[in-house]
Protein backbone atom coordinates (compact mmCIF):
# COMPACT_ATOMS: atom_id res chain seq x y z
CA UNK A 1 -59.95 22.30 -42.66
CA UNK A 2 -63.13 24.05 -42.05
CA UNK A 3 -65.03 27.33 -43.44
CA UNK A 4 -63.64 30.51 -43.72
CA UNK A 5 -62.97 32.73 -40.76
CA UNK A 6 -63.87 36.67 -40.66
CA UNK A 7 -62.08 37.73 -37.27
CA UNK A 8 -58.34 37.81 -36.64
CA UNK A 9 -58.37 38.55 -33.19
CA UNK A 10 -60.53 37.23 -29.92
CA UNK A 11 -61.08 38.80 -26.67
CA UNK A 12 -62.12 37.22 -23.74
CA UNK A 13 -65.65 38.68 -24.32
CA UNK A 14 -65.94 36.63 -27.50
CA UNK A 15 -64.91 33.63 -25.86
CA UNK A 16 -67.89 34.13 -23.54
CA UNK A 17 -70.26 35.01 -26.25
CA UNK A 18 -69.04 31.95 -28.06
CA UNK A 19 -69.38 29.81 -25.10
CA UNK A 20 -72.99 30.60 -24.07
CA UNK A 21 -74.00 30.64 -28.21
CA UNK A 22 -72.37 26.77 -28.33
CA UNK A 23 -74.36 26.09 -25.71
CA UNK A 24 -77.95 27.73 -27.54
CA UNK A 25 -76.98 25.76 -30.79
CA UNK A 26 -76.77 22.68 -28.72
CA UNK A 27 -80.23 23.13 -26.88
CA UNK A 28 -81.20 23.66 -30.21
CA UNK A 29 -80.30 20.71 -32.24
CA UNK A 30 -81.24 18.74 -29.04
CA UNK A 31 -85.44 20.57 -29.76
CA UNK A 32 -84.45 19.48 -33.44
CA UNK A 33 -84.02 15.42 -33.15
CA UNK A 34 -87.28 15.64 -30.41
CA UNK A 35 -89.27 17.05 -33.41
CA UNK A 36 -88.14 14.65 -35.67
CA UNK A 37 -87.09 17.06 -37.87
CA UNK A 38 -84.08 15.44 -39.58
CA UNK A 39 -83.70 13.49 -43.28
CA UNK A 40 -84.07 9.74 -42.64
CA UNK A 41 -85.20 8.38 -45.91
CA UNK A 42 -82.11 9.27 -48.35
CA UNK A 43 -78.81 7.05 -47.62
CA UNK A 44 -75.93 9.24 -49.01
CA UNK A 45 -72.33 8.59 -49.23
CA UNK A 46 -69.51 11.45 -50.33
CA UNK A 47 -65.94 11.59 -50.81
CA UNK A 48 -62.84 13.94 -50.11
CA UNK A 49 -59.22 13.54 -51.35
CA UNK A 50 -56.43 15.53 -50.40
CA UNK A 51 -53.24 16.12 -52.70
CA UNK A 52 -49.89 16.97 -52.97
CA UNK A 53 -48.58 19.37 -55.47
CA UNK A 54 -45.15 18.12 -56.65
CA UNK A 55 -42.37 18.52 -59.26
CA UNK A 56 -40.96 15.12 -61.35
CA UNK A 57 -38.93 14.01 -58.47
CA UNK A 58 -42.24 14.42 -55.83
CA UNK A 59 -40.45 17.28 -54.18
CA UNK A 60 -43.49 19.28 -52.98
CA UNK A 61 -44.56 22.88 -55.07
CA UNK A 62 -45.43 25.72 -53.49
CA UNK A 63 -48.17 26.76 -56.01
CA UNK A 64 -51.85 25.59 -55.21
CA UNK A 65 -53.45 29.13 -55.72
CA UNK A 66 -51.95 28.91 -59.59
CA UNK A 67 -52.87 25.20 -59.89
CA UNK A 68 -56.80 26.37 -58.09
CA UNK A 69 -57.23 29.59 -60.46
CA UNK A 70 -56.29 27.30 -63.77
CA UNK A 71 -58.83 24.37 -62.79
CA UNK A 72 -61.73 27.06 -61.34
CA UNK A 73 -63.96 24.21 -60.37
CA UNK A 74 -65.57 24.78 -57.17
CA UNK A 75 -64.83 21.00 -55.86
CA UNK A 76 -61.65 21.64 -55.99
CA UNK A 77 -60.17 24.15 -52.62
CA UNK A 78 -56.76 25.30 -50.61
CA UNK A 79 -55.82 23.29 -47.73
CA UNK A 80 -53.76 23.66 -45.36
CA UNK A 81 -50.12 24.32 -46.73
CA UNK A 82 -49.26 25.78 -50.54
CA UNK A 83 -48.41 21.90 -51.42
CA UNK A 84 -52.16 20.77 -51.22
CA UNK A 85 -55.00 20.94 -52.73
CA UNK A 86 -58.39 19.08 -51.89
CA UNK A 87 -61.27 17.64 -54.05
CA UNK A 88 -64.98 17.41 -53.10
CA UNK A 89 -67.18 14.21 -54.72
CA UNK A 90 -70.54 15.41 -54.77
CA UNK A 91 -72.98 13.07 -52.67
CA UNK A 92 -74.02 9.60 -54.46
CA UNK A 93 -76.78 7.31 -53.60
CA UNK A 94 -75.31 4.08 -51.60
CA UNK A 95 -76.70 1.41 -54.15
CA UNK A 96 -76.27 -0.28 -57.27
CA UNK A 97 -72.72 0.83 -59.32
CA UNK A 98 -72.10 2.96 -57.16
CA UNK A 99 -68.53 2.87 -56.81
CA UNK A 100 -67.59 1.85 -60.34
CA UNK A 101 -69.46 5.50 -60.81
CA UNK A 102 -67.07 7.24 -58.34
CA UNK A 103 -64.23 5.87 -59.87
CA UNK A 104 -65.15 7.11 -62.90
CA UNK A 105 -65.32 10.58 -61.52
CA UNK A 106 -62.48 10.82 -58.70
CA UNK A 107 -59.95 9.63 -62.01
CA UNK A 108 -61.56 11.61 -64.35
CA UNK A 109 -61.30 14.86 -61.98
CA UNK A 110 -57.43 13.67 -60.95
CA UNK A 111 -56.68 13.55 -64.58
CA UNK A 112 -57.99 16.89 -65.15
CA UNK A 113 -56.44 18.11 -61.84
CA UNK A 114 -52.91 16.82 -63.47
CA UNK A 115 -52.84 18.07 -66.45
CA UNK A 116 -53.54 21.46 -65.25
CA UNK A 117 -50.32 21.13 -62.94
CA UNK A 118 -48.53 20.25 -66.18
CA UNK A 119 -48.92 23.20 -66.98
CA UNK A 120 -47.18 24.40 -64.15
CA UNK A 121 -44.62 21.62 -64.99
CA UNK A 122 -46.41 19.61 -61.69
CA UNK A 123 -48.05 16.79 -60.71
CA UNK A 124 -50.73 16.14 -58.17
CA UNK A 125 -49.90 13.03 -55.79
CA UNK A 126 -52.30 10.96 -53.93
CA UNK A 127 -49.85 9.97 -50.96
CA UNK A 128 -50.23 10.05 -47.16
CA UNK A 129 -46.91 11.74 -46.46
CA UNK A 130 -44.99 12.14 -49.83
CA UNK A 131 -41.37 10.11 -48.72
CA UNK A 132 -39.60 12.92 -49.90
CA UNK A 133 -41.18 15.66 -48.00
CA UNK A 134 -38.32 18.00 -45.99
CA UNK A 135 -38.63 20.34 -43.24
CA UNK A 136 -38.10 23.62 -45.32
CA UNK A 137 -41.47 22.43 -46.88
CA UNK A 138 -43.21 22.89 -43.56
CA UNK A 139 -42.95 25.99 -42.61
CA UNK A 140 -45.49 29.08 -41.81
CA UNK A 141 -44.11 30.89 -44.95
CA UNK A 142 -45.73 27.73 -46.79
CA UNK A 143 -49.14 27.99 -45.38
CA UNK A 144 -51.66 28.55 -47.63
CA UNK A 145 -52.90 32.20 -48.32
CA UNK A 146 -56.40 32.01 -46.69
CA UNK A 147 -56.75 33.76 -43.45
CA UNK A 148 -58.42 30.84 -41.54
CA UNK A 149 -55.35 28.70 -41.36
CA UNK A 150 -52.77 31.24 -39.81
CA UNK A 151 -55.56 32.43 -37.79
CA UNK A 152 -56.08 28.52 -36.95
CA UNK A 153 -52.39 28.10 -36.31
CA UNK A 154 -52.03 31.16 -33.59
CA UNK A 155 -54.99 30.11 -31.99
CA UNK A 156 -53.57 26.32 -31.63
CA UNK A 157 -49.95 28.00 -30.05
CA UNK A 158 -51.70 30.61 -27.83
CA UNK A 159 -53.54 27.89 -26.26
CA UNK A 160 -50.33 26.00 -26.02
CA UNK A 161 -48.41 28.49 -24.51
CA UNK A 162 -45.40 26.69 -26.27
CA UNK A 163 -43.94 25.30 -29.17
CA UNK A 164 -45.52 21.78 -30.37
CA UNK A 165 -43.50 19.07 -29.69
CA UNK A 166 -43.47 16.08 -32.09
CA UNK A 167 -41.87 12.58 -31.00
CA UNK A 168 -42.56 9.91 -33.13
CA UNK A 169 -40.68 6.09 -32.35
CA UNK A 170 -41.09 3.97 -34.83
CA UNK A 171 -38.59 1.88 -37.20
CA UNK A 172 -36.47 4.94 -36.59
CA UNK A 173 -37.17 8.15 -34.23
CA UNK A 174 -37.67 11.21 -35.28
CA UNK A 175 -38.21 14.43 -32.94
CA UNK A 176 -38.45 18.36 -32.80
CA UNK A 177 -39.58 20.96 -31.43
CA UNK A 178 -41.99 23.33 -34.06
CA UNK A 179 -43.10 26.70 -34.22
CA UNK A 180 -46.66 26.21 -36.46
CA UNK A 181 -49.06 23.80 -37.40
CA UNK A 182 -47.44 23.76 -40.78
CA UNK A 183 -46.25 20.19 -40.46
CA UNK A 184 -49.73 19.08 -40.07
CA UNK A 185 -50.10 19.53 -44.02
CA UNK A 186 -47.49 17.02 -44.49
CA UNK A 187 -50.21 14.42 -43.45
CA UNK A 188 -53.01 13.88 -46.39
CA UNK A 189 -55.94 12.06 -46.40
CA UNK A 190 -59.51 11.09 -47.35
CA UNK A 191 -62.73 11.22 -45.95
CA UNK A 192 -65.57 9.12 -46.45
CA UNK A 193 -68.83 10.41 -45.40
CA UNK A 194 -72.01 8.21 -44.20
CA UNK A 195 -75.67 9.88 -44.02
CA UNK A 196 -77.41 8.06 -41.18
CA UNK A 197 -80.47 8.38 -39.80
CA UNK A 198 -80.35 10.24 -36.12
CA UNK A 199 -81.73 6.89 -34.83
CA UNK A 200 -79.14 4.46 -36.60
CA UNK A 201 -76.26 6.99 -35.70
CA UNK A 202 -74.85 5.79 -32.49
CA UNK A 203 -74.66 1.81 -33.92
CA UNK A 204 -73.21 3.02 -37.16
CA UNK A 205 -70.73 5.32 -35.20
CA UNK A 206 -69.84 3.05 -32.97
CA UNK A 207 -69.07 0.26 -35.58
CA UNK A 208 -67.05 3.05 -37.67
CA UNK A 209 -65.13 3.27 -34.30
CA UNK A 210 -64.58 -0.75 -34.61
CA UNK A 211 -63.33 -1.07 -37.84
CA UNK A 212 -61.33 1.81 -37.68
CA UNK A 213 -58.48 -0.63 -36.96
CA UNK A 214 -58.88 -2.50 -39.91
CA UNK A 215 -58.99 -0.16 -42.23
CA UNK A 216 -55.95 1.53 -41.52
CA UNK A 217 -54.25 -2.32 -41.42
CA UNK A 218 -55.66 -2.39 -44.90
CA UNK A 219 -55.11 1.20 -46.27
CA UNK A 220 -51.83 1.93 -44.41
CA UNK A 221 -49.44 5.06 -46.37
CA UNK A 222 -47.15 6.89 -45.01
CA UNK A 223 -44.17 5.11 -43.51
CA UNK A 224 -42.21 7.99 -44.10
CA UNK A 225 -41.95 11.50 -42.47
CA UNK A 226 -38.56 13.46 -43.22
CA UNK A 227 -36.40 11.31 -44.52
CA UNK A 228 -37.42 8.74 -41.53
CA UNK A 229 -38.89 5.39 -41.92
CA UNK A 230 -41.30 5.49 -38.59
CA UNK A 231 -44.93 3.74 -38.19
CA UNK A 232 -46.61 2.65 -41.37
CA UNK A 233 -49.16 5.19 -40.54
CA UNK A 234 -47.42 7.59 -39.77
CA UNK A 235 -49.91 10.21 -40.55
CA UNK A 236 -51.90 9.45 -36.96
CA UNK A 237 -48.97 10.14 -34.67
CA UNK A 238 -48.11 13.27 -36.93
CA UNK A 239 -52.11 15.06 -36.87
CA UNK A 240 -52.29 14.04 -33.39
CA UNK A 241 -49.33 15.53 -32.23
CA UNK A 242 -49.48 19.10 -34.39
CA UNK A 243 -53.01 19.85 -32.98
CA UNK A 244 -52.09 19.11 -29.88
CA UNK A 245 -53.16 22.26 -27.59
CA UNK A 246 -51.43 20.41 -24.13
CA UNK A 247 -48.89 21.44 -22.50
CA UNK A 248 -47.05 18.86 -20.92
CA UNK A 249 -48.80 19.20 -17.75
CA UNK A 250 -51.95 19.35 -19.04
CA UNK A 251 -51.20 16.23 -20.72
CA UNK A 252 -50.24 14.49 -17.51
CA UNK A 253 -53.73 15.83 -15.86
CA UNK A 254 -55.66 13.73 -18.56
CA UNK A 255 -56.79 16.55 -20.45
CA UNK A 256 -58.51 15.40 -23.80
CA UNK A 257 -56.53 16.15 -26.76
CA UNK A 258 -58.30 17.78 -30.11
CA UNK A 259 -57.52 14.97 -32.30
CA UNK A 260 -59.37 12.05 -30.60
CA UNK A 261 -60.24 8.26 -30.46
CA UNK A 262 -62.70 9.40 -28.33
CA UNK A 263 -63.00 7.31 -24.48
CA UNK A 264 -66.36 5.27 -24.70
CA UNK A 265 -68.96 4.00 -26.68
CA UNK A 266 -72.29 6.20 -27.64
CA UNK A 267 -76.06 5.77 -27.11
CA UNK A 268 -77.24 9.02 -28.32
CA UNK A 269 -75.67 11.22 -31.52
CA UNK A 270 -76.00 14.31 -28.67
CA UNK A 271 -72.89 12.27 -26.54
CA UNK A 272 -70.32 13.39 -28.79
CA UNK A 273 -71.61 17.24 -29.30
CA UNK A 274 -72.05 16.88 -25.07
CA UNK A 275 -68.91 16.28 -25.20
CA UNK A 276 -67.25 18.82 -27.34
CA UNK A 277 -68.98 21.46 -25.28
CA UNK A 278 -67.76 19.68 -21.99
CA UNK A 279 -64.35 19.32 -22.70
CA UNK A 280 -62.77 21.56 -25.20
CA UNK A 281 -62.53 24.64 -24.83
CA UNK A 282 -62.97 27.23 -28.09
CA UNK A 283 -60.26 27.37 -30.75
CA UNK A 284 -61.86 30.07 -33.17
CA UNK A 285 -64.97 31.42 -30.98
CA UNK A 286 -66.56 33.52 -33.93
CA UNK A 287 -70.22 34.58 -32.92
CA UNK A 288 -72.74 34.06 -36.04
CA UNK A 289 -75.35 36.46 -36.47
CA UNK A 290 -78.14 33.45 -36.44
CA UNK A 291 -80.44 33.34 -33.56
CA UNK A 292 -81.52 29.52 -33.69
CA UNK A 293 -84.84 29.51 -31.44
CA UNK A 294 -86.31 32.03 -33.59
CA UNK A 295 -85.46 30.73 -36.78
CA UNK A 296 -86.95 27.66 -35.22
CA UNK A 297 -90.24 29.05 -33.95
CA UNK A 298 -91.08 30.45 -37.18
CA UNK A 299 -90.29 26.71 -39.01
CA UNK A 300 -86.95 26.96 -40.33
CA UNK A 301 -84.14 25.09 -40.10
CA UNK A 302 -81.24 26.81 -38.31
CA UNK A 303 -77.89 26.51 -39.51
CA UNK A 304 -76.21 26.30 -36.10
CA UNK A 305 -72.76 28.14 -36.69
CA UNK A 306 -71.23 27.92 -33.72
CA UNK A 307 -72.40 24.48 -32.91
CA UNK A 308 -70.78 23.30 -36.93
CA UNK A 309 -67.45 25.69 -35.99
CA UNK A 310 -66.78 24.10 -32.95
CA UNK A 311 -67.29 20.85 -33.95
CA UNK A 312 -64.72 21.15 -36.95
CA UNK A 313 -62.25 21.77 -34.45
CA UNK A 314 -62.59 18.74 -32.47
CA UNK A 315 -60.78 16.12 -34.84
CA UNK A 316 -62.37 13.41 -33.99
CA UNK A 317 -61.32 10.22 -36.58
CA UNK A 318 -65.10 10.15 -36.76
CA UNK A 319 -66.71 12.82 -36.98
CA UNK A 320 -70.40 13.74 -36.38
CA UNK A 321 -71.67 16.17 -39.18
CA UNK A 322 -74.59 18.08 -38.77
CA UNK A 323 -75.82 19.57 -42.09
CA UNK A 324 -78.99 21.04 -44.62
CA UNK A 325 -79.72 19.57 -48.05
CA UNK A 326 -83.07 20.89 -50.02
CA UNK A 327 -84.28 22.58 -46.75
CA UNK A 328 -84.02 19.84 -44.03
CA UNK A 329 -81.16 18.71 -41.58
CA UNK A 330 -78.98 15.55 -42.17
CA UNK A 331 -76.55 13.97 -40.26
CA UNK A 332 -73.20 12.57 -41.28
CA UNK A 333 -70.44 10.50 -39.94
CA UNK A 334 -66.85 11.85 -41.51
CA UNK A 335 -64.52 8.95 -41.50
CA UNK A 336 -60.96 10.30 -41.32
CA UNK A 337 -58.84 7.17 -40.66
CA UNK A 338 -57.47 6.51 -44.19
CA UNK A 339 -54.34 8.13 -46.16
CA UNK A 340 -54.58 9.78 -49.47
CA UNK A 341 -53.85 6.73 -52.23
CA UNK A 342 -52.11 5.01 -53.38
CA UNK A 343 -54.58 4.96 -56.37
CA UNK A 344 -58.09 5.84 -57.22
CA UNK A 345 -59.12 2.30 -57.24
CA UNK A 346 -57.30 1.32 -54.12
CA UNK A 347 -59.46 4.66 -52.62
CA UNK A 348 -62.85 2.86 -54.03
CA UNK A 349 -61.59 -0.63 -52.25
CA UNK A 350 -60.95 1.35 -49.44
CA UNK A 351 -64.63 3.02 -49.52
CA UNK A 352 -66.27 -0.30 -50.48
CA UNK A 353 -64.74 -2.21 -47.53
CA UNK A 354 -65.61 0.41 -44.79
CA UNK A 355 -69.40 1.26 -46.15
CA UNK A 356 -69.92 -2.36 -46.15
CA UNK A 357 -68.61 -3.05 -42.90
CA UNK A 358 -70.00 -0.51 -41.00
CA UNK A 359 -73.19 -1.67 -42.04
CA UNK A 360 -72.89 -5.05 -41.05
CA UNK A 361 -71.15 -4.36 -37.84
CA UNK A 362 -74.21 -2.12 -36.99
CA UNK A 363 -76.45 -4.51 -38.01
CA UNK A 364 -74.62 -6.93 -35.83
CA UNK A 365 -77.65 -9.29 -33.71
CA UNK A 366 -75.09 -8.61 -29.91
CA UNK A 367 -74.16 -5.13 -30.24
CA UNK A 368 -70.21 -4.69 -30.92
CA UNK A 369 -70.74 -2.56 -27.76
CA UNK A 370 -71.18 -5.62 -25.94
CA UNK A 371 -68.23 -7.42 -27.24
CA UNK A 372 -65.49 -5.32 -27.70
CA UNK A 373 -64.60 -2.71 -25.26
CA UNK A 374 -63.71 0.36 -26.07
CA UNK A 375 -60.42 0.38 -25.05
CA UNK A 376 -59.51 -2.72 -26.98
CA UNK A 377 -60.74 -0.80 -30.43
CA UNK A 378 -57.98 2.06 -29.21
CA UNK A 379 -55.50 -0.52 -28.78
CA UNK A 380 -56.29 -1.91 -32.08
CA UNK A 381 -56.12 1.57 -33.47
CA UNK A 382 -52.39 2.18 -32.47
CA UNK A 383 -51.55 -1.01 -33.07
CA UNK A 384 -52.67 -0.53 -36.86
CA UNK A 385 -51.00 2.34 -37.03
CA UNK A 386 -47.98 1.24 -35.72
CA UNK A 387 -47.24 -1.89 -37.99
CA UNK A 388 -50.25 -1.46 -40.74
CA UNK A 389 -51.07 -5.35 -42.36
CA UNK A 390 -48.63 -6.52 -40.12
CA UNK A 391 -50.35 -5.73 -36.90
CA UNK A 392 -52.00 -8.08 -34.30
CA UNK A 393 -55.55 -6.77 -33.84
CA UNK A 394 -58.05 -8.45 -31.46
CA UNK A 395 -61.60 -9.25 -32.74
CA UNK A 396 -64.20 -10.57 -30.51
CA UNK A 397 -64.94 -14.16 -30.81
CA UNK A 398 -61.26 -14.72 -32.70
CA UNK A 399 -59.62 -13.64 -30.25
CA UNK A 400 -55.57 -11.51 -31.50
CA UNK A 401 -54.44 -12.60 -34.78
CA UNK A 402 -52.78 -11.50 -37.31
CA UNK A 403 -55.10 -8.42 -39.30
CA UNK A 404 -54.45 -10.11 -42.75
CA UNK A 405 -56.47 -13.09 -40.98
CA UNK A 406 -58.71 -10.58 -39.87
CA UNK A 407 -59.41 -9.10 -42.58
CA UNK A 408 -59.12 -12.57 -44.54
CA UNK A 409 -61.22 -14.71 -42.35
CA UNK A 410 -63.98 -12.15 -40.28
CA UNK A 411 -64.26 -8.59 -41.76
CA UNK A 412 -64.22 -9.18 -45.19
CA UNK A 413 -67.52 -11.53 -45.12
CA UNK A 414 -69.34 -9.27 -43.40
CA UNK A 415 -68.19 -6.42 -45.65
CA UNK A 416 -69.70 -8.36 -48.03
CA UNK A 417 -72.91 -8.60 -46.20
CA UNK A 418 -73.32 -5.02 -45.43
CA UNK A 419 -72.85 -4.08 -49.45
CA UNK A 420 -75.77 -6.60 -50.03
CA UNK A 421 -77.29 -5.24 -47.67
CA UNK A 422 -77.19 -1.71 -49.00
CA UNK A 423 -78.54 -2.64 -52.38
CA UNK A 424 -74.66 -2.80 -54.04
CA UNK A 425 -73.98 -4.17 -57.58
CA UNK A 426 -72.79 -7.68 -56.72
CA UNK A 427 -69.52 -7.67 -59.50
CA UNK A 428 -68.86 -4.11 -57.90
CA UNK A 429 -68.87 -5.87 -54.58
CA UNK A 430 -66.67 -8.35 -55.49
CA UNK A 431 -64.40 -6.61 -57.38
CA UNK A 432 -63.55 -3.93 -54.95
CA UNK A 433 -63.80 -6.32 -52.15
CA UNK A 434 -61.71 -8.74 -54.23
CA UNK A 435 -58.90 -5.75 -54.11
CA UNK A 436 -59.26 -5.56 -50.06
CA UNK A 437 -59.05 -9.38 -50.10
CA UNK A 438 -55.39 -9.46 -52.44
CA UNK A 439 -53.84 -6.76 -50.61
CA UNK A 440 -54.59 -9.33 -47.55
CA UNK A 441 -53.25 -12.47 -48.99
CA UNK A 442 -49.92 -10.51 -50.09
CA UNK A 443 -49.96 -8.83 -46.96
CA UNK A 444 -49.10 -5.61 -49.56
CA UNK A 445 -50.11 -1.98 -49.10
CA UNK A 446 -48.88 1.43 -50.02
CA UNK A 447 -46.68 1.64 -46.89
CA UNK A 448 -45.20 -2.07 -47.18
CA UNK A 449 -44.84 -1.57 -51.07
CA UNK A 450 -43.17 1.88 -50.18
CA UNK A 451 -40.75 0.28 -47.45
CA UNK A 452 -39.79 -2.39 -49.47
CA UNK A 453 -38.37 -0.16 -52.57
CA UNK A 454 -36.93 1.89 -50.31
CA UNK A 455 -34.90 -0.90 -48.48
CA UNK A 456 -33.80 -2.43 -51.33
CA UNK A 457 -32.23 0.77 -53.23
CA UNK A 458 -30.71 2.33 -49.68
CA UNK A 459 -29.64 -0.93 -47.52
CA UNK A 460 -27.04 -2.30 -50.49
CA UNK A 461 -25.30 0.55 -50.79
CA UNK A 462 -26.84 1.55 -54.53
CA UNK A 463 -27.65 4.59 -53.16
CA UNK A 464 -27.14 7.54 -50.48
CA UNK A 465 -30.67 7.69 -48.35
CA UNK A 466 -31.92 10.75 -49.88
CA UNK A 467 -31.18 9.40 -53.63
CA UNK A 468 -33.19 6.00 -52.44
CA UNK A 469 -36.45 8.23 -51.09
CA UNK A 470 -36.91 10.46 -54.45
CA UNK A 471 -36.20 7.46 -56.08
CA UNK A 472 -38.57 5.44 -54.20
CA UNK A 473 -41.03 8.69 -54.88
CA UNK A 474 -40.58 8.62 -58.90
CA UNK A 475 -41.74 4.65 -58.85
CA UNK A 476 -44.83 5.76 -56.37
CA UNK A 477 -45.81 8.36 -58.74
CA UNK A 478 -45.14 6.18 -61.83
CA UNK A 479 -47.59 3.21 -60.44
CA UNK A 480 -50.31 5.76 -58.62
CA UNK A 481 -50.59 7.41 -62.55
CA UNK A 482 -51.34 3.62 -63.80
CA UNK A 483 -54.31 3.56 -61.31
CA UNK A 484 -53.25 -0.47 -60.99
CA UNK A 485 -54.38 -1.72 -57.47
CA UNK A 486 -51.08 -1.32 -55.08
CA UNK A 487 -51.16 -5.58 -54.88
CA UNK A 488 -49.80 -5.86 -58.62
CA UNK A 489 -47.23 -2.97 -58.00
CA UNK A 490 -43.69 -5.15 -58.95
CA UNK A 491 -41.35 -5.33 -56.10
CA UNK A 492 -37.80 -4.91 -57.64
């Protein structure tokens, strides 16, 4: 969710300061990328995975402070509510075995992460939205103890002026009225970070902003959010919708919401901090004690606080990242499209199929800029959401089909082409990609395997709805522990 905030109250003053110090670390970065200044040699990839803390049943914990202070690793932190916790992969080099390696690690840290909840008779869960999640888990009392995410969550009503709203139609319909942000932490994820070059960044953003589609088709989990069965993401509609700082009106006068698509394609990484400045205005407007053109004139790299703050609130599903590694500046694009799970291999699969595609999207002779408009890559985007693997997503040159044949027929070779193309181990390639291609052919991911257990223990009468979702739940956590691709998962 962001660094750590000092203040716990704004006046209008620091909005101003804020404002006109946004503005500084923008002309800033902009002297930065003239000077060349920026890493463009080393091709980095990282990894984040949010958790759940739950009991046997997958009934969520309130305990991630105990569960932090017994595994006192610094790649493991608090998120948002008591339930989570989040792990940090340190940065790999895209080549070679690299994601056998990071499978290796993400199951070797989740093991270690679990058996320290055992000891708190828990479990961690890798699940979008656990299916048994209820609205007495979501509450302010259940956010976590740091500062920054109450301070977060007034900030996000105050600019309201109301309570959120959340209407979600789906299968079934669910909607209320809340008083926090707390239902946001229902909704867990992973991110997948890219290094690019400041030159490649607007083809390798705008291809993320492609595929995004796809990958949630692929990597769909969370058809369920209290007790409903809704989209099979679910977990789009839900972020969107919690950080939402529109009223109503504001909403109807076209005002951009914090958790964006975004409305065009780029030609410069500076469009999308342009636009940040432009259009939002500040959620957390802390002034930083950094004065960027003089850290510049005297040849150091600033770190550009307020420019990084007001960025991480602007949740864009990709993100630019603007960083420093051994002295120098990077830049990153965070991909935040994909749930948590439903294993650690499935998350590799996941990672393999969207660094290979974005590079061969990029890479692409015509420009997907040219092909596909932008609105047709929101469409798909909702549309993936909506019905995951089941989902009609148009692809220029195909045409709308079916995102199995997608997936199946276009995306999947030229995933393969961009891992080549990267330098990837050729039976990693295959084998992750292999995982992408099965989940296709059975037309089988977290969220169908979820819907169909579900179904068939509730709709027959063998059980009363709630029974069927811890039920469904105990299964879930049973198959996610066997780290067995979600394909081979038996349907009963």
């Amino acid at each position: 969710m962001g660094r750590d905030i000092g203040e716990t109250r704004f006046t209008r003053e620091d909005r101003q300061r804020y404002r006109e110090k946004v503005k500084r670390n923008l002309a800033v970065f902009r002297q930065l990328l003239a000077e060349g200044r920026f890493e463009t040699q080393r091709k980095l990839i990282g990894v984040e995975v949010e958790f759940y803390v739950v009991d046997d049943d997958g009934e969520p914990m309130m305990i991630n402070a105990e569960l932090l202070s017994r595994l006192e690793s610094e790649d493991f932190q608090t998120e948002l509510a008591q339930f989570n916790i989040e792990f940090n992969l340190a940065p790999h080099k895209l080549i070679g075995t690299v994601f056998r390696e990071i499978e290796e690690e993400l199951q070797t840290s989740f093991a270690f992460a679990d058996r320290r909840a055992e000891e708190l008779e828990a479990h961690v869960a890798m699940v979008g939205i656990i299916p048994t999640l209820k609205d007495l888990h979501v509450t302010i009392q259940n956010l976590s103890a740091n500062p920054r995410y109450h301070l977060l969550n007034e900030q996000i009503l105050e600019a309201r002026g109301e309570d959120l709203h959340l209407e979600i139609d789906g299968v079934e319909r669910l909607s209320l009225q809340a008083s926090s942000i707390a239902m946001e932490a229902a909704a867990t994820s992973v991110q997948l970070h890219l290094q690019v070059s400041p030159e490649g960044f607007p083809g390798a953003w705008n291809a993320a902003q492609a595929i995004a589609a796809a990958q949630v088709a692929a990597g769909a989990n969370s058809p369920f959010l209290l007790g409903k069965e809704l989209l099979r993401e679910t977990r789009i509609a839900l972020f969107e919708q919690t950080i939402d700082t529109r009223s109503e009106e504001l909403t109807a006068q076209g005002v951009r919401p914090r958790v964006w698509f975004g409305e065009r394609w780029i030609d410069d990484i500076v469009d999308l901090f342009d636009e940040n400045v432009r259009y939002f205005p500040s959620l957390l407007p802390e002034v930083d004690g950094e004065e960027p053109e003089e850290v510049l004139a005297r040849g150091d790299i600033p770190h550009l606080p307020e420019l990084v703050l007001h960025n991480g609130t602007v949740y864009r599903w990709n993100r630019p990242i603007y960083g420093i590694a051994r002295g120098k500046p990077h830049l990153r694009i965070e991909n935040r499209v994909l749930p948590a799970g439903p294993t650690m291999i499935d998350t590799v699969a996941n990672a393999a199929f969207y660094f290979g595609l974005v590079r061969a999207v990029a890479d692409l002779d015509e420009p997907i800029t040219r092909q596909l408009s932008f609105s047709a890559a929101a469409e798909n985007f909702r549309a993936a959401a909506r019905r995951g693997i089941e989902s009609q997503l148009y692809w220029p040159g195909v045409g709308e089909v079916p995102a199995s044949e997608l997936i199946l027929r276009t995306l999947l070779p030229l995933a393969h082409r961009g891992l080549d193309t990267w330098g990837v181990d050729r039976k990693d390639r295959d084998h992750y990609l292999g995982i992408i291609e099965q989940r296709a052919l059975k037309r089988r991911t977290g969220a169908s395997w979820q819907v169909h257990t579900f179904r068939r223990l509730f709709d027959d009468g063998t059980m009363e709805r709630d029974e069927a979702l811890v039920e469904t739940t105990r299964r879930y956590l049973a198959n996610m522990r066997s780290n067995a691709p979600v394909h081979t998962w038996e349907l009963d």
